[in-house]
Structures are given as C-alpha cells and as structure tokens.
C-alpha atoms as a PDB file:
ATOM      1  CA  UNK A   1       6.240  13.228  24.931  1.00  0.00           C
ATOM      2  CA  UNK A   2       8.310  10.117  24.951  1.00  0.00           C
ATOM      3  CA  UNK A   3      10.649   8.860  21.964  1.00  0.00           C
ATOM      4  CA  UNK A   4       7.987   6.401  21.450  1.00  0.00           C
ATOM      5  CA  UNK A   5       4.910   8.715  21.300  1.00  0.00           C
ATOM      6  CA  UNK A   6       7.184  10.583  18.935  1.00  0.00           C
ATOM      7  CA  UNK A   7       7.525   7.550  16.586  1.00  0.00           C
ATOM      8  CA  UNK A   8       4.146   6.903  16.991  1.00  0.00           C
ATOM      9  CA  UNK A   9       3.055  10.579  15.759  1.00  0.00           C
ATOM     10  CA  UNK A  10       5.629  10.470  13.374  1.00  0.00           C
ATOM     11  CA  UNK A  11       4.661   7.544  11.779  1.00  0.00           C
ATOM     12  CA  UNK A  12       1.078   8.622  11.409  1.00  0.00           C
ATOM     13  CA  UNK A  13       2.543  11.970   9.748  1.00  0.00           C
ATOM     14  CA  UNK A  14       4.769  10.476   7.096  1.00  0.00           C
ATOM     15  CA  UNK A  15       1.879   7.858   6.477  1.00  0.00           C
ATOM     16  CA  UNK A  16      -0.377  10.595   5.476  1.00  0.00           C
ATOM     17  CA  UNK A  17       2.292  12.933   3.973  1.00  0.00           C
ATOM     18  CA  UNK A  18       3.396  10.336   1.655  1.00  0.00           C
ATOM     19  CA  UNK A  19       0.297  10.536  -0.489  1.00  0.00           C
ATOM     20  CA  UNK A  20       0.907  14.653  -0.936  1.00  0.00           C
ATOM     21  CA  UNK A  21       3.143  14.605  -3.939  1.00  0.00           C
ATOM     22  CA  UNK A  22       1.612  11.133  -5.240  1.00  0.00           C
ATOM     23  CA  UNK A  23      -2.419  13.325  -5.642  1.00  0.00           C
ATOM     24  CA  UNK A  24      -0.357  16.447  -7.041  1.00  0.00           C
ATOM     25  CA  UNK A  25       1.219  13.831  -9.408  1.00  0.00           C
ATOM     26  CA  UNK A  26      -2.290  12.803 -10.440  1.00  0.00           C
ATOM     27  CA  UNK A  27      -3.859  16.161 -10.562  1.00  0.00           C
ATOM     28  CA  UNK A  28      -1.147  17.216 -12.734  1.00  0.00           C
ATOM     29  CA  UNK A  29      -1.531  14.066 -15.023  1.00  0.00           C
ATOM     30  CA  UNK A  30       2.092  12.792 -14.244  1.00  0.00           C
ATOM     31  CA  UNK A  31       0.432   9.990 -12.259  1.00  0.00           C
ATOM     32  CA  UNK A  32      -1.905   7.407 -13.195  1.00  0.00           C
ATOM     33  CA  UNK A  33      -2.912   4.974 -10.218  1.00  0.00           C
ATOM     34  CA  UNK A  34      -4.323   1.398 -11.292  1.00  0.00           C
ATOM     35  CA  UNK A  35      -8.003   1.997  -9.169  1.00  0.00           C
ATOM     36  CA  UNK A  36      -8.346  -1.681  -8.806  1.00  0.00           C
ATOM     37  CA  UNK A  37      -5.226  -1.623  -6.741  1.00  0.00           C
ATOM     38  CA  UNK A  38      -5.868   1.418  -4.662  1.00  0.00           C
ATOM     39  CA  UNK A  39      -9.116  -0.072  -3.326  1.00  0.00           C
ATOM     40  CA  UNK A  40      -7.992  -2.874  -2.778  1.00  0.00           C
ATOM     41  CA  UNK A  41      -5.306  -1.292  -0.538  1.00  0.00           C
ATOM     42  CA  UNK A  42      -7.718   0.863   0.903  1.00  0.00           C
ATOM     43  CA  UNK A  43      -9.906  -2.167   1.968  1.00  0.00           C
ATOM     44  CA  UNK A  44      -7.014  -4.039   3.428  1.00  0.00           C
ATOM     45  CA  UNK A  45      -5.514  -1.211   5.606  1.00  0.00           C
ATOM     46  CA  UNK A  46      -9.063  -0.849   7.437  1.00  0.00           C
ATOM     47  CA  UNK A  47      -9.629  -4.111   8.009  1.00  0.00           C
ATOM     48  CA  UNK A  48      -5.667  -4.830   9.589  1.00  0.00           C
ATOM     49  CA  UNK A  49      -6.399  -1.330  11.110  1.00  0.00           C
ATOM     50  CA  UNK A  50      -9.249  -2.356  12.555  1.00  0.00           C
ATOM     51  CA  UNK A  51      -8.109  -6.000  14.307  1.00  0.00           C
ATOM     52  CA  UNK A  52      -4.562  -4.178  15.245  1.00  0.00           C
ATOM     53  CA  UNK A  53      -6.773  -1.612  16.794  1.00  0.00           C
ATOM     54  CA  UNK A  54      -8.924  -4.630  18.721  1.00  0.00           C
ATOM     55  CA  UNK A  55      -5.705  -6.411  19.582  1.00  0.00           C
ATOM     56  CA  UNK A  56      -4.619  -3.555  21.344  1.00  0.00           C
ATOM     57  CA  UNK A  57      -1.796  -2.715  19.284  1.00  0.00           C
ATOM     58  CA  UNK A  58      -2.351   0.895  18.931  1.00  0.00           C
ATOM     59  CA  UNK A  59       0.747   1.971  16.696  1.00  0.00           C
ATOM     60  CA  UNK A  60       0.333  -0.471  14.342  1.00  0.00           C
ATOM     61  CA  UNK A  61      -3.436   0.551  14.488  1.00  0.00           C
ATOM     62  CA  UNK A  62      -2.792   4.445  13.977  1.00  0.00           C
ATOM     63  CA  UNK A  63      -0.608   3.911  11.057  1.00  0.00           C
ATOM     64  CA  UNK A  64      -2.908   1.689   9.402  1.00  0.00           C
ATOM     65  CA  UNK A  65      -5.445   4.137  10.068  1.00  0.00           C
ATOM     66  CA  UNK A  66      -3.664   7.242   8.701  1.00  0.00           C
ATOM     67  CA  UNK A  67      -2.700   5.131   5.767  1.00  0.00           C
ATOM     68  CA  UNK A  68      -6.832   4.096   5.261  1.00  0.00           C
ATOM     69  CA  UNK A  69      -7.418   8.193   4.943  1.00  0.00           C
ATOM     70  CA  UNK A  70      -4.826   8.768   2.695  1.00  0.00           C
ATOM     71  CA  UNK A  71      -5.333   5.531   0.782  1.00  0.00           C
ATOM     72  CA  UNK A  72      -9.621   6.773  -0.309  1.00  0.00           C
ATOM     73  CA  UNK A  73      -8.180   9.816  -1.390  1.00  0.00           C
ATOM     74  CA  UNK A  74      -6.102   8.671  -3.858  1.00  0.00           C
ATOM     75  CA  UNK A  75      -8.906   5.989  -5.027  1.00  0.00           C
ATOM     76  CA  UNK A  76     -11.259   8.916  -5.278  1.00  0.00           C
ATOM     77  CA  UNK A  77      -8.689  10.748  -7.664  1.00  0.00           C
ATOM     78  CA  UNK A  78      -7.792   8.010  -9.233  1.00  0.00           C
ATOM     79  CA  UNK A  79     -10.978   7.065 -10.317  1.00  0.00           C
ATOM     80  CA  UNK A  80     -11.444  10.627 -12.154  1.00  0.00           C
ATOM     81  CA  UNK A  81      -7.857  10.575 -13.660  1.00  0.00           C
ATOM     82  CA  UNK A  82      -6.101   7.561 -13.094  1.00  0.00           C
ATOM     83  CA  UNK A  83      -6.386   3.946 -14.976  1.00  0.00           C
ATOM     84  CA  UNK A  84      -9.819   2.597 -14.398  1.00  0.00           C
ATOM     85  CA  UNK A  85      -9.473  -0.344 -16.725  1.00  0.00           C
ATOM     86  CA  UNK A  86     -10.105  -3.326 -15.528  1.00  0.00           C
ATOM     87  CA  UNK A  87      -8.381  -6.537 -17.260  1.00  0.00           C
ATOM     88  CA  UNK A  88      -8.805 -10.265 -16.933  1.00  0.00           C
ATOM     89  CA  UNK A  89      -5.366 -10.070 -15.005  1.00  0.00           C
ATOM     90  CA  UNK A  90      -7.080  -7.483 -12.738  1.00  0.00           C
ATOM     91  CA  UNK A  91     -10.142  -9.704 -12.788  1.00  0.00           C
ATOM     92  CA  UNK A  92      -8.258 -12.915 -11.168  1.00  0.00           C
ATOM     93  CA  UNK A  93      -6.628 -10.358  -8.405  1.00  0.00           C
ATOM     94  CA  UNK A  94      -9.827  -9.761  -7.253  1.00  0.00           C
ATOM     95  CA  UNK A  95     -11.346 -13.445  -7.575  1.00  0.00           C
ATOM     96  CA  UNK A  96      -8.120 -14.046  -5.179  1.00  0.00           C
ATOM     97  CA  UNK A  97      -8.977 -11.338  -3.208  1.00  0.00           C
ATOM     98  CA  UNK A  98     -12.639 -11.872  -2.198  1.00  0.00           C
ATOM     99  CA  UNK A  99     -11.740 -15.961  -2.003  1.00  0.00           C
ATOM    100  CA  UNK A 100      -8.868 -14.603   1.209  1.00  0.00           C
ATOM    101  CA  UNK A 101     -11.141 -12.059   2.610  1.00  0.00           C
ATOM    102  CA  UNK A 102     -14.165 -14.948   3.010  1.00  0.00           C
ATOM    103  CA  UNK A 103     -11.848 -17.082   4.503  1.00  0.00           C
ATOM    104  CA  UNK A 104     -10.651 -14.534   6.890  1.00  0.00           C
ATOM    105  CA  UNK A 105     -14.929 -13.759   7.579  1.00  0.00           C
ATOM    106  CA  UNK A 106     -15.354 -17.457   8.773  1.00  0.00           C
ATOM    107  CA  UNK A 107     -12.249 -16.999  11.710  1.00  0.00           C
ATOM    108  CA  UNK A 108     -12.761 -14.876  14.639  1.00  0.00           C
ATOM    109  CA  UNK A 109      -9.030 -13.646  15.241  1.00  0.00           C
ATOM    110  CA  UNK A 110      -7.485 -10.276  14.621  1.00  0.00           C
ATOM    111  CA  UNK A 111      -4.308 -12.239  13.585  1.00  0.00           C
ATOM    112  CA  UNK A 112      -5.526 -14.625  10.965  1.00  0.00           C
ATOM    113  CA  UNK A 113      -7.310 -11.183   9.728  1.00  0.00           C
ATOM    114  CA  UNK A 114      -4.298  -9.794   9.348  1.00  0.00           C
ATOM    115  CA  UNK A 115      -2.242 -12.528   7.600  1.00  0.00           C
ATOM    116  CA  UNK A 116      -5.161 -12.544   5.443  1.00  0.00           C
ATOM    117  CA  UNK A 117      -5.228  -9.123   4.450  1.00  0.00           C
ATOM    118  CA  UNK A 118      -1.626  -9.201   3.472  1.00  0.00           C
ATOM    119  CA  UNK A 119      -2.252 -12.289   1.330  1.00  0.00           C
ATOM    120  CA  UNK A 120      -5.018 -10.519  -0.421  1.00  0.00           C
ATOM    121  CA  UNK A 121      -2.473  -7.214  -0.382  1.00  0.00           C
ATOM    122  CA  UNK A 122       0.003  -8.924  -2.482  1.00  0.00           C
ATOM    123  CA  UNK A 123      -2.844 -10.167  -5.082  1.00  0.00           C
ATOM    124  CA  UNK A 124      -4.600  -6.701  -4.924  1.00  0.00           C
ATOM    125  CA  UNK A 125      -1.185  -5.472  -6.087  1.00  0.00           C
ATOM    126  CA  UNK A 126      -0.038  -7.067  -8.236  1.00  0.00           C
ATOM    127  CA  UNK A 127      -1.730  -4.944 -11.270  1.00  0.00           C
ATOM    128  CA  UNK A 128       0.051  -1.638  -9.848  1.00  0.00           C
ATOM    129  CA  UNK A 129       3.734  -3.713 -10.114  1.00  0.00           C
ATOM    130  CA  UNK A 130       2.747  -4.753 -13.366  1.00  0.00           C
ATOM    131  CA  UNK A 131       1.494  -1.126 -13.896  1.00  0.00           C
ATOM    132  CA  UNK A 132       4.929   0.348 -12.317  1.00  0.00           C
ATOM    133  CA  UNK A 133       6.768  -2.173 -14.380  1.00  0.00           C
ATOM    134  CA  UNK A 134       5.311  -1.256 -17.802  1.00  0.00           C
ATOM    135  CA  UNK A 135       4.728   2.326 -17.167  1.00  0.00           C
ATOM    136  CA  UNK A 136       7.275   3.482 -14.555  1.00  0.00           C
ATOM    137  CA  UNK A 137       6.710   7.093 -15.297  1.00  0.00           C
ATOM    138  CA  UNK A 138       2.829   7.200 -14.532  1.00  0.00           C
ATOM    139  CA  UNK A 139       4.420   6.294 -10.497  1.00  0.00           C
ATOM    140  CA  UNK A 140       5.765   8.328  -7.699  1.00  0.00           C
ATOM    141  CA  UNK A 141       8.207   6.431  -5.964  1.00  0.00           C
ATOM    142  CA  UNK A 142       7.860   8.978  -2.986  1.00  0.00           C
ATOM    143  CA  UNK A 143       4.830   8.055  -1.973  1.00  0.00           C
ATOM    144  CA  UNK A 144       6.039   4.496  -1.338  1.00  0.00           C
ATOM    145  CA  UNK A 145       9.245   5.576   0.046  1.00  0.00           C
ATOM    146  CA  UNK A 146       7.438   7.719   2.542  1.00  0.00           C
ATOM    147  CA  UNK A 147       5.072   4.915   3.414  1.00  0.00           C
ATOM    148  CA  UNK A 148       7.753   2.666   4.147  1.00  0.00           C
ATOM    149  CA  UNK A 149       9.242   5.594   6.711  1.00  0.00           C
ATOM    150  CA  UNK A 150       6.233   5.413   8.282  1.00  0.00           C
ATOM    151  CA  UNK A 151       5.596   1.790   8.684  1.00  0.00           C
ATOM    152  CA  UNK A 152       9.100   1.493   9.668  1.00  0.00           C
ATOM    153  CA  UNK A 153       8.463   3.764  12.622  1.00  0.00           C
ATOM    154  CA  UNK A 154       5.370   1.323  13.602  1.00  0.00           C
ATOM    155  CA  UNK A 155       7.618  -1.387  13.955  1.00  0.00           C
ATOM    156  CA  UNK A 156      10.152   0.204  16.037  1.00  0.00           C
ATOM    157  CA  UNK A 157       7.681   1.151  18.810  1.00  0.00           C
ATOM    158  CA  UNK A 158       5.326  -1.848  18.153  1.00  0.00           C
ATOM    159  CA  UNK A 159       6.869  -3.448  21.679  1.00  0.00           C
ATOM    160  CA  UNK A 160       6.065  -6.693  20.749  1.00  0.00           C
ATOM    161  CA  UNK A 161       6.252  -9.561  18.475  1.00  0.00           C
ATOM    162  CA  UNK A 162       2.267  -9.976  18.085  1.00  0.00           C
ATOM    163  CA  UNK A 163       1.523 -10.374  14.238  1.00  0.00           C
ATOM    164  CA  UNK A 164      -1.086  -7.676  14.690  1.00  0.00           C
ATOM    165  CA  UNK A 165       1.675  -5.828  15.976  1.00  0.00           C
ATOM    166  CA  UNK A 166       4.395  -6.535  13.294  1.00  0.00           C
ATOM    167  CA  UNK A 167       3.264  -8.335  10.634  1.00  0.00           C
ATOM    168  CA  UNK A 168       1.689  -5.892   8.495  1.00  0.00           C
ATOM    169  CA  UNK A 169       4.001  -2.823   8.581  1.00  0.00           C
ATOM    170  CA  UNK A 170       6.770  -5.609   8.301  1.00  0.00           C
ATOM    171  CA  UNK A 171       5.018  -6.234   5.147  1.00  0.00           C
ATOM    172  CA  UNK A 172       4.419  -2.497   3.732  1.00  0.00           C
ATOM    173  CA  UNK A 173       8.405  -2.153   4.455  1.00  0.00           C
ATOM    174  CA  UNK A 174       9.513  -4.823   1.994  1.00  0.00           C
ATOM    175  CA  UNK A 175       5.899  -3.475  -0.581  1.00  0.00           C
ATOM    176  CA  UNK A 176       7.300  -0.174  -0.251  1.00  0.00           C
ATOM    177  CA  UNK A 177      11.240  -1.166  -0.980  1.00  0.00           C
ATOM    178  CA  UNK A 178       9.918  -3.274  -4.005  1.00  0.00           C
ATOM    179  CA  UNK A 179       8.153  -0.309  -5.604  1.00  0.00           C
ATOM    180  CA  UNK A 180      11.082   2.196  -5.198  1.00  0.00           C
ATOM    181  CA  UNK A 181      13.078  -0.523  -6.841  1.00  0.00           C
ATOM    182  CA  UNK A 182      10.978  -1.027  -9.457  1.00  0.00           C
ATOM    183  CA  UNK A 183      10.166   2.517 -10.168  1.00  0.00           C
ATOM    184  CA  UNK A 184      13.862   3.674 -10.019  1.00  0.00           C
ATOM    185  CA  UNK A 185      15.309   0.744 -12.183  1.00  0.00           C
ATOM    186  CA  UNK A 186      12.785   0.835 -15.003  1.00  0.00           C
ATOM    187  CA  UNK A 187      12.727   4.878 -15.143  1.00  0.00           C
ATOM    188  CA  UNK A 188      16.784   4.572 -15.857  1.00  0.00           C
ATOM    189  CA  UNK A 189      15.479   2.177 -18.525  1.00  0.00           C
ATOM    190  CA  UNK A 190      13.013   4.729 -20.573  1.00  0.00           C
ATOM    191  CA  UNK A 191      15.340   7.483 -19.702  1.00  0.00           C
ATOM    192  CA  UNK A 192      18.247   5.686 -21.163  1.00  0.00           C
ATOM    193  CA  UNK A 193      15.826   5.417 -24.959  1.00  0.00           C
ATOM    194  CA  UNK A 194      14.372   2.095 -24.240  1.00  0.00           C
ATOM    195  CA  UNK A 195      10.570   2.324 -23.860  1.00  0.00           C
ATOM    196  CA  UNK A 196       9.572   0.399 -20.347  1.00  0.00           C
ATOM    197  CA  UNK A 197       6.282  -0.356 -22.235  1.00  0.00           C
ATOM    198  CA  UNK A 198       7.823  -2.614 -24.293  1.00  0.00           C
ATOM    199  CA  UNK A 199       9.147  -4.863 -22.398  1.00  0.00           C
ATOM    200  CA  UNK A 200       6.618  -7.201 -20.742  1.00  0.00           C
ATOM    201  CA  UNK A 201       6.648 -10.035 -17.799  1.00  0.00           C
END
C-alpha cells in the first residue's frame, strides 16, 4: 500500500472510531445527543457520500460513508437515551433543512448536492451547538476531534480541487474544530462553579 491508500484507510478508521467513546458516553448516561441533529447528520453524510461516490471521488466518498455507519448508530442510541425533544428552534432547523434538500432534488449535479448538504448541515446543527453550549458536559469532544482526523486525511489525498472532492470534509474540519472549542471552553466554565446552563445565546 501507498501513503495515499494509507490515508485513505486511515481516514475511514478514525471516522468510525470516533463514535466508540461518544456510544459508551451514551450508554453510560454521560452523553446525551440532540436526535434531531444526529439524523440530520446522518442524512447529509449519505447523500454527499453518495454524489462524491458518483463523481468519482472515492476518498471523500469512503469517509463519508464510514461516517453514515457510525452516524445511525449513534441516532439509534440516541433515540433510547439521548434528548429526543423537539423545540420550535429544532422545528425551524428542519423547515430549513427540507426547504435546501428540495432545492438540491430539482438539480442534477453531485456538486450543487453537496453544497447543499452542507448548507442544510450547518442548520441541522445548530440545536447540538446550542445543546454543547448549554450543556457542555452531556458532549464528547473526542468524537468530533476524531472526526476531524479523519476528514482531514480525506482532504490530503483528495488529489483535486473538485467540491465533491473537498468541500465537505473541508467543512467537517472547521464543524469538528468548532465543537472541541465549544466543548472545552464551556466545560472550564461549569468546572470553574458557573453553571453552563445558565448562560444562554
């Protein structure tokens, strides 16, 4: 094997390990995924997957793949011991979301499907950062660290500048960078005596 078949296999690996200590976290009660968010996720990496994998852009694809797996086993978890509630906030993510994924249905092109399923990413997660924000403790910054790894590799062997190629695990870099921040900040915050619940945005 090459160093890019390695990157390739590596960044399928730490794609899929990433979720290991994030489902202990939740069978253990420590972590409590926002559902709406997960499937959302879950959604979005199979259908960017699946027009990286058309493009030809077979890292990119593999990753995206791996991270489609690992992504229904959390939302299967999650929905027995995670946060199923479901908010008006939660309710205009997904308004947003299904309003980006019809307009990606009426193109025919594997990259406006994949800007699109980015857009609808960043609505779709936006009730885990509030989530992570608010609750910091109910997270495992590992898993998004890890996924980050992974998508990182992508990149590096993704031999092109295609957006099917680039665009996305460009895009689950800076997610996964954003989360760790968050996490890690508002932890130090409740750690330090000062309840991250309280303090709202």
């Amino acid at each position: 094997m090459n160093l890019t078949q390695y990157l390739i296999l590596l960044s399928g690996i730490l794609t899929v390990a990433a979720v290991v200590p994030y489902i202990i976290d939740i069978v253990r009660g420590k972590t409590k995924p926002r559902v709406v968010s997960w499937f959302t996720w879950c959604l979005l990496n199979g259908i960017a997957g699946f027009a990286a994998f058309v493009d030809g852009q077979y890292p990119a694809a593999i990753m995206l793949g791996a991270s489609t797996f690992s992504l229904m086993a959390i939302v299967a978890l999650g929905w027995h011991h995670g946060d199923r509630k479901f908010e008006r906030f939660d309710i205009v993510c997904q308004v947003g979301a299904l309003i980006g994924l019809t307009l990606w249905l009426i193109f025919n092109s594997p990259a406006i499907a994949v800007i699109a399923a980015i857009i609808i990413d960043v609505i779709g997660a936006l009730p885990t950062v509030k989530h992570a924000w608010q609750k910091p403790h109910e997270e495992t910054w590992s898993l998004f660290a890890l996924s980050g790894a992974g998508s990182l590799c992508a990149l590096l062997v993704a031999g092109n500048t295609r957006i099917t190629a680039i665009a996305y695990p460009i895009y689950i870099v800076l997610n996964s960078i954003l989360f760790v921040s968050i996490i890690v900040i508002r932890h130090k915050y409740a750690v330090k005596g000062q309840p991250a619940e309280v303090l709202e945005f």
